[in-house]
PDB file of N, CA and C in Angstrom:
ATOM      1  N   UNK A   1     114.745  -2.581 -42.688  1.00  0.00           N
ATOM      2  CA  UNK A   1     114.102  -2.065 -43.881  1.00  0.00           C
ATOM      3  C   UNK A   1     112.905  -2.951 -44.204  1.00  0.00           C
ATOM      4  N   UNK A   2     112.151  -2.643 -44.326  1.00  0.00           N
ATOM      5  CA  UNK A   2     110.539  -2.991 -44.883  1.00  0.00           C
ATOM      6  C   UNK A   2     110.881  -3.838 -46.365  1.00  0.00           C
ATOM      7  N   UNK A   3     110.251  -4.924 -46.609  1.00  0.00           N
ATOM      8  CA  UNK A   3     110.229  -5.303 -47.983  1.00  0.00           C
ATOM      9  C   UNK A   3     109.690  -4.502 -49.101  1.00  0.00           C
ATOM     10  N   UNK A   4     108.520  -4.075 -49.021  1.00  0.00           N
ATOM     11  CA  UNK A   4     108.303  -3.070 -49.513  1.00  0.00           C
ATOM     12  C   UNK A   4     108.946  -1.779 -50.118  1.00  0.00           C
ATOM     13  N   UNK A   5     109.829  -1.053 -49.290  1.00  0.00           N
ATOM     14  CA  UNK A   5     110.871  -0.136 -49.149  1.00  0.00           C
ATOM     15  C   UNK A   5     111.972  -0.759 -50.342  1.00  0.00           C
ATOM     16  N   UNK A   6     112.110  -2.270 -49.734  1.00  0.00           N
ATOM     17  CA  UNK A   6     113.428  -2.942 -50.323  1.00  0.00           C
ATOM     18  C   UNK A   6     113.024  -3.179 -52.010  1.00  0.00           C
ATOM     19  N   UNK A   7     111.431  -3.420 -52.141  1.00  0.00           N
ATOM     20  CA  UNK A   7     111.194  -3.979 -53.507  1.00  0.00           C
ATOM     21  C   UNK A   7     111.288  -2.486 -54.287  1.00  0.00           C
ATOM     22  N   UNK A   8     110.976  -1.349 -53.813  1.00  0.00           N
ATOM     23  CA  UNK A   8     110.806  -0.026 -54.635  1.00  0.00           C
ATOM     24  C   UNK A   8     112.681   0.331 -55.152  1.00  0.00           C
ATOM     25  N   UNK A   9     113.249   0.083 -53.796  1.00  0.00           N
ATOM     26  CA  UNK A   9     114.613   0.505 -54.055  1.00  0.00           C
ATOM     27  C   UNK A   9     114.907  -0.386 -55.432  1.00  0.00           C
ATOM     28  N   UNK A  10     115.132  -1.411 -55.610  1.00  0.00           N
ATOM     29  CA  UNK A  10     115.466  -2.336 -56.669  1.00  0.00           C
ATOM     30  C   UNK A  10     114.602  -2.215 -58.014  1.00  0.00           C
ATOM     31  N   UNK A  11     113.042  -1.787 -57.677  1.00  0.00           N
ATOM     32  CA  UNK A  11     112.560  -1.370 -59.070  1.00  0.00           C
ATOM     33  C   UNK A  11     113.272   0.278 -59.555  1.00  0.00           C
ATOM     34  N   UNK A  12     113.861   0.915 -58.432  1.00  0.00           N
ATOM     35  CA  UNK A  12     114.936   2.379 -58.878  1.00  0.00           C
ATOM     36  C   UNK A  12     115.906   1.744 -59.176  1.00  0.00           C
ATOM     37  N   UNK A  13     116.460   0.860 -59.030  1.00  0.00           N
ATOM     38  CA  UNK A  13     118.087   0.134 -59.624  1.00  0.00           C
ATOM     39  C   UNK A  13     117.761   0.004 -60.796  1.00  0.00           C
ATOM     40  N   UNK A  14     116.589  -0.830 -60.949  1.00  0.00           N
ATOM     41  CA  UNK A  14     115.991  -1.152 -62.534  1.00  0.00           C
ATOM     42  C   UNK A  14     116.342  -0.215 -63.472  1.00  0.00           C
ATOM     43  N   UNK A  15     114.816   0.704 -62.744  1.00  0.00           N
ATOM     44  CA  UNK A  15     114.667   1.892 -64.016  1.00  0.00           C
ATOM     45  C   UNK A  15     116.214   2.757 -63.894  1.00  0.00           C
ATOM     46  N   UNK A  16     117.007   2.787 -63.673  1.00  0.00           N
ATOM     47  CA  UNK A  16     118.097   3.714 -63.653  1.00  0.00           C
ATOM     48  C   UNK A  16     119.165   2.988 -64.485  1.00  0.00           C
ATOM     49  N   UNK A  17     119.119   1.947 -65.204  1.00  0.00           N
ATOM     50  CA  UNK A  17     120.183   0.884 -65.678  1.00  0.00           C
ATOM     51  C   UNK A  17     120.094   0.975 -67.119  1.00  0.00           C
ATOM     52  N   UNK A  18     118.795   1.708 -67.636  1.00  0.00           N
ATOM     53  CA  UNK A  18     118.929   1.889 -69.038  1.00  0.00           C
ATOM     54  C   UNK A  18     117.729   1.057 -69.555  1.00  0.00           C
ATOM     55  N   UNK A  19     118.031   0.947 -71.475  1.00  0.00           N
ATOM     56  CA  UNK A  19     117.393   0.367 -71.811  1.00  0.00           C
ATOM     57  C   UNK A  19     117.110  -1.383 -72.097  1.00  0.00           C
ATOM     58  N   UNK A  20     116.029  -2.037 -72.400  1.00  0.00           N
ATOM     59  CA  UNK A  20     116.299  -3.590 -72.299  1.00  0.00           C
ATOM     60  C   UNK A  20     115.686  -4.271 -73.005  1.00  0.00           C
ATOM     61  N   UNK A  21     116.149  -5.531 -73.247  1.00  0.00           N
ATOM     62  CA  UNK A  21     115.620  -5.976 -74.179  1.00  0.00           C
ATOM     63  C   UNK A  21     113.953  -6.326 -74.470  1.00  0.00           C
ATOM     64  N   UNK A  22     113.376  -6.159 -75.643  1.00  0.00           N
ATOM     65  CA  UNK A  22     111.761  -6.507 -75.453  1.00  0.00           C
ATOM     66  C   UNK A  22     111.764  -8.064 -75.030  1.00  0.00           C
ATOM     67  N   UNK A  23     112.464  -9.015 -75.667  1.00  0.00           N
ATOM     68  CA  UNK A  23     112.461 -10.376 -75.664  1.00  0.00           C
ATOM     69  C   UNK A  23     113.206 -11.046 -74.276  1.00  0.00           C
ATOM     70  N   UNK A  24     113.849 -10.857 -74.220  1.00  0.00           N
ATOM     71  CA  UNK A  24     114.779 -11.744 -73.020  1.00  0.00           C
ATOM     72  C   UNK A  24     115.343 -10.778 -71.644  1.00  0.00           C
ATOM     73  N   UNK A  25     114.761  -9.538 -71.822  1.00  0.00           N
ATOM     74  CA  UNK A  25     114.915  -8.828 -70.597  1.00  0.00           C
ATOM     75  C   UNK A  25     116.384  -8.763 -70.382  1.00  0.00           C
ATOM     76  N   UNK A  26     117.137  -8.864 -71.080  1.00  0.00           N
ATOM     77  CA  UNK A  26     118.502  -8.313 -70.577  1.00  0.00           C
ATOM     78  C   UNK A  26     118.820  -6.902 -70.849  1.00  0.00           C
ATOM     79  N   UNK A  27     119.902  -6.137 -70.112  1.00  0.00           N
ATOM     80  CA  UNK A  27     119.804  -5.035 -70.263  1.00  0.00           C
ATOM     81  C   UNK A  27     121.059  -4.547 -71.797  1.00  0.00           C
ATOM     82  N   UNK A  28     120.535  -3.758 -72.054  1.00  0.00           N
ATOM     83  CA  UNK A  28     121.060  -3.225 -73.562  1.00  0.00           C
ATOM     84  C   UNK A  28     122.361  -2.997 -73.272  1.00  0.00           C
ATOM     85  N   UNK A  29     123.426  -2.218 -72.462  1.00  0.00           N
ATOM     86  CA  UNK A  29     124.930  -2.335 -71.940  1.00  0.00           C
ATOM     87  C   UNK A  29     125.725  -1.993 -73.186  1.00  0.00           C
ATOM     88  N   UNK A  30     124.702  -0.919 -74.067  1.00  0.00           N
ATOM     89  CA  UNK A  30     125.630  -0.644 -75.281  1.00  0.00           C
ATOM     90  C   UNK A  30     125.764  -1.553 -76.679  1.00  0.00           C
ATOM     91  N   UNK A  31     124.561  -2.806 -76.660  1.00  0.00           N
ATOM     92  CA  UNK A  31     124.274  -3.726 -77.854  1.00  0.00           C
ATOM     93  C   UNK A  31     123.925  -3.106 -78.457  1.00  0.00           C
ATOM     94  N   UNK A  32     123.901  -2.656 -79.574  1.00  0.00           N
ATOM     95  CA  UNK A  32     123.382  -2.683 -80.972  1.00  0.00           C
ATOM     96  C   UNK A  32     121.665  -3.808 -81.106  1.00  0.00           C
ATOM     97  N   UNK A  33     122.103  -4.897 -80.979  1.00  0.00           N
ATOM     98  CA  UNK A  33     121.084  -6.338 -80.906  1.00  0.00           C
ATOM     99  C   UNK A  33     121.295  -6.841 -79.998  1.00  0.00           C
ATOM    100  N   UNK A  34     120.150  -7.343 -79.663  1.00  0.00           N
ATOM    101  CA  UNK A  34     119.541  -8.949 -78.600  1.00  0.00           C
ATOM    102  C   UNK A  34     118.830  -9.722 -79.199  1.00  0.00           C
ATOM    103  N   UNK A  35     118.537 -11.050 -79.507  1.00  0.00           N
ATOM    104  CA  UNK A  35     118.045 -11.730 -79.573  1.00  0.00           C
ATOM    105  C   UNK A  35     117.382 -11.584 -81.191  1.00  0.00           C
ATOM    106  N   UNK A  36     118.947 -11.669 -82.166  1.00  0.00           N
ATOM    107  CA  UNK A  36     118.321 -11.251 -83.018  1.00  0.00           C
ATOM    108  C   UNK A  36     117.791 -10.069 -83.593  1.00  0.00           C
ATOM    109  N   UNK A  37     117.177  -9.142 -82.913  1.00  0.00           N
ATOM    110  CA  UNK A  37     116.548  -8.082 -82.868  1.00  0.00           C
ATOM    111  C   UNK A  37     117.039  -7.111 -82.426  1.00  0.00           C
ATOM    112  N   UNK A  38     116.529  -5.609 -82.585  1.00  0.00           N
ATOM    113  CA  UNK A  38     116.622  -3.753 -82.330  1.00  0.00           C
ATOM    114  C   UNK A  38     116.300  -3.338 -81.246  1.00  0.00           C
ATOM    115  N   UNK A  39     114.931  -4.132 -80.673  1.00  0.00           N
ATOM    116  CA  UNK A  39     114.165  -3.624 -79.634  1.00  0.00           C
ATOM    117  C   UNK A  39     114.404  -3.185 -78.085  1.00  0.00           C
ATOM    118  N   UNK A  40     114.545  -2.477 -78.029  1.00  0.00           N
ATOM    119  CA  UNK A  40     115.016  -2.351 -76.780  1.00  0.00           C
ATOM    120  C   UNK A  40     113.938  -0.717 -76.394  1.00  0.00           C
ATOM    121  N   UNK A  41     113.628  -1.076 -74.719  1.00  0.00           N
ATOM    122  CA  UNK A  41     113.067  -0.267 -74.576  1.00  0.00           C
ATOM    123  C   UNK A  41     112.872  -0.156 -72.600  1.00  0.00           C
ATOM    124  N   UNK A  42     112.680   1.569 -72.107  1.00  0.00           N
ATOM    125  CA  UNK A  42     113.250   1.766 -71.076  1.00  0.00           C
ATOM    126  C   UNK A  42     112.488   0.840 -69.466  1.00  0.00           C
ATOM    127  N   UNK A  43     112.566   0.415 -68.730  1.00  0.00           N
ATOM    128  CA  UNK A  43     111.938  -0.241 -67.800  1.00  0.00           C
ATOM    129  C   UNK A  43     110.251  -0.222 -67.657  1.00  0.00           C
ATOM    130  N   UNK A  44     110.094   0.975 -67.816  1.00  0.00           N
ATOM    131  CA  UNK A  44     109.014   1.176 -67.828  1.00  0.00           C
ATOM    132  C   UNK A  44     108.070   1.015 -68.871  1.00  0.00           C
ATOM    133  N   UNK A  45     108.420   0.795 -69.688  1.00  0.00           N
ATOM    134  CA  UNK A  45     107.441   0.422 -71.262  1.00  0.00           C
ATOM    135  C   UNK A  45     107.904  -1.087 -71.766  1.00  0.00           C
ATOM    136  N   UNK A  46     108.398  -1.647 -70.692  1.00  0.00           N
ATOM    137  CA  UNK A  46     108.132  -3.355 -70.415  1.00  0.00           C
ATOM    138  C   UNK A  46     106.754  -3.830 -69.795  1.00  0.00           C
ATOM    139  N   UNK A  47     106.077  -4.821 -70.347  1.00  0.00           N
ATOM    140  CA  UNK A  47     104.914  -5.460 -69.734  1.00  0.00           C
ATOM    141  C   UNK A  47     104.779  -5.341 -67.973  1.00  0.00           C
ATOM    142  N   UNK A  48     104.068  -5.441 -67.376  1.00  0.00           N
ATOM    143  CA  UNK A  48     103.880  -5.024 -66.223  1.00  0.00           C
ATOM    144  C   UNK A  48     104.341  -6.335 -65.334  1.00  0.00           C
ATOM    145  N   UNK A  49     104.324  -7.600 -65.975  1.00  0.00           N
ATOM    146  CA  UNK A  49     105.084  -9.064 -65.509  1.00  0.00           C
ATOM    147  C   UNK A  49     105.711  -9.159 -65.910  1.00  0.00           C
ATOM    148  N   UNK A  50     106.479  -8.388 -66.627  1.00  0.00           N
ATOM    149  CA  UNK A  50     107.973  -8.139 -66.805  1.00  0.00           C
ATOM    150  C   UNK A  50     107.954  -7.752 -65.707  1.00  0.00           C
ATOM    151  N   UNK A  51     108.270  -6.518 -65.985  1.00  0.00           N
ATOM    152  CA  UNK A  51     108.743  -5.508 -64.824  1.00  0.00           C
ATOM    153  C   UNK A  51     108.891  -6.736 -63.117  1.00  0.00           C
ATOM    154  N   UNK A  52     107.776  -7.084 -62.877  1.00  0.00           N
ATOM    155  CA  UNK A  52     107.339  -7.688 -61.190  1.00  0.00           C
ATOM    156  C   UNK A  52     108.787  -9.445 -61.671  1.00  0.00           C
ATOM    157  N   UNK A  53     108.496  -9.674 -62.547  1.00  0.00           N
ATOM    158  CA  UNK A  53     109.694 -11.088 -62.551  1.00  0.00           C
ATOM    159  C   UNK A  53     111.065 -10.450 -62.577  1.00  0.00           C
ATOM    160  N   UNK A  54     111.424  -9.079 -62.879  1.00  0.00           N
ATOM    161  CA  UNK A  54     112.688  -8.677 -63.211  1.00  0.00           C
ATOM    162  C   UNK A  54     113.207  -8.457 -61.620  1.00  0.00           C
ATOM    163  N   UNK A  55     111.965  -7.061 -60.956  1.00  0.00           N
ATOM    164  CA  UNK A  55     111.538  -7.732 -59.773  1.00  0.00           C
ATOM    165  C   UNK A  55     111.882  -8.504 -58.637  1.00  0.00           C
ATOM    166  N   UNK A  56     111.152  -9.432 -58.960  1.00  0.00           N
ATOM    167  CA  UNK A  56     111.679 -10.445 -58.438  1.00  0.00           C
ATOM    168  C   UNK A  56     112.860 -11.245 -58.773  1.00  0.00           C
ATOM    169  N   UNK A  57     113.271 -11.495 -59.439  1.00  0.00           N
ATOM    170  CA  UNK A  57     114.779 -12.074 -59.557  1.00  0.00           C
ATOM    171  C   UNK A  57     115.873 -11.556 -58.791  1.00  0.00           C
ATOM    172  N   UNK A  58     115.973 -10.135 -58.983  1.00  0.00           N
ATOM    173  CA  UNK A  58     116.812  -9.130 -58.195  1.00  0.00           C
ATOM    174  C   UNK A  58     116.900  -9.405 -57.290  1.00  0.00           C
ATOM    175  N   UNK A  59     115.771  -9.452 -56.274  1.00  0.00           N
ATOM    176  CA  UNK A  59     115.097  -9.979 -54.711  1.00  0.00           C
ATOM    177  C   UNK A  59     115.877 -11.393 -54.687  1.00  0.00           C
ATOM    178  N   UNK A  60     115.519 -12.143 -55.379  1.00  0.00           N
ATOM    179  CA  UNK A  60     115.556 -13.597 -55.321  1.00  0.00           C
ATOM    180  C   UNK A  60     117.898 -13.732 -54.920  1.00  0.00           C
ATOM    181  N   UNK A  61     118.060 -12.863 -55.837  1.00  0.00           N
ATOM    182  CA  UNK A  61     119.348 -12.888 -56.092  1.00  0.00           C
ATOM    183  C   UNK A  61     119.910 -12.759 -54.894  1.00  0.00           C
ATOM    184  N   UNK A  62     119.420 -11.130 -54.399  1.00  0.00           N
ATOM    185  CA  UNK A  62     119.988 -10.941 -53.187  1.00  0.00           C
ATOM    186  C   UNK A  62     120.113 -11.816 -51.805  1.00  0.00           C
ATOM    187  N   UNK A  63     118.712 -12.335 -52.119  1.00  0.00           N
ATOM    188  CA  UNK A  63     118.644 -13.526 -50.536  1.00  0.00           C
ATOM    189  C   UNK A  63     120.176 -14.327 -50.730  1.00  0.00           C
ATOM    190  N   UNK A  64     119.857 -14.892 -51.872  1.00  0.00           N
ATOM    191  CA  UNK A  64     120.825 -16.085 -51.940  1.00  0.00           C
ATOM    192  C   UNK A  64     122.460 -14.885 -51.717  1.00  0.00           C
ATOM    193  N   UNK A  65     122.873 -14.132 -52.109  1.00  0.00           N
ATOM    194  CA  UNK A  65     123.968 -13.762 -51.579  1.00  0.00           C
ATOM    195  C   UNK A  65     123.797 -13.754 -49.910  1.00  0.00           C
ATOM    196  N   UNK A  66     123.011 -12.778 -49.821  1.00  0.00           N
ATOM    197  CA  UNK A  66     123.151 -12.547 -48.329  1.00  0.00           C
ATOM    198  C   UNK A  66     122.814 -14.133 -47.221  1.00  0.00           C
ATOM    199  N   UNK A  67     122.818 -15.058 -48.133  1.00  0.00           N
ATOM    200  CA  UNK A  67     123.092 -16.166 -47.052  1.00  0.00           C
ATOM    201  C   UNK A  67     124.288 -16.636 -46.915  1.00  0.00           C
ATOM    202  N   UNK A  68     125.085 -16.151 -47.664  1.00  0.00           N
ATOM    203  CA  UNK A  68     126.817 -16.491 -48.010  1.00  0.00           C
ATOM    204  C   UNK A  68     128.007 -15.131 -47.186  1.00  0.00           C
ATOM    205  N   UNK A  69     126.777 -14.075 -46.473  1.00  0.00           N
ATOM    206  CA  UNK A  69     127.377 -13.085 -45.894  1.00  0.00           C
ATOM    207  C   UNK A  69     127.336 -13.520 -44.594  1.00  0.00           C
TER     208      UNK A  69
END
């Protein structure tokens, strides 16, 4: 699989997980509040370095499992 391929699949994991927080990027999972706050809003109406660090973490995550496979 192409990285590319691999980074789109995981920005579809993203957007398919719901809504998230404006502040700390966690995903909403049925909160009421985060961080204090209401805000929550769907993947896509996160900052655009949001989105690429969320992104990337995912990526980042997976390596480190798949070195333990």
């Amino acid at each position: 699989m192409r990285m590319k391929d691999f980074l789109l699949g995981l920005e579809d994991d993203l957007r398919s997980r719901g809504n998230y927080c404006c502040y700390c990027l966690q995903p909403q999972d049925g909160k009421i509040s985060c961080c204090q706050e209401n805000h929550f809003v769907p993947f896509n109406d996160l900052y655009e370095e949001d989105q690429k660090a969320m992104i990337q973490e995912a990526a980042d995550e997976y390596a480190q499992w798949s070195k333990t496979q």
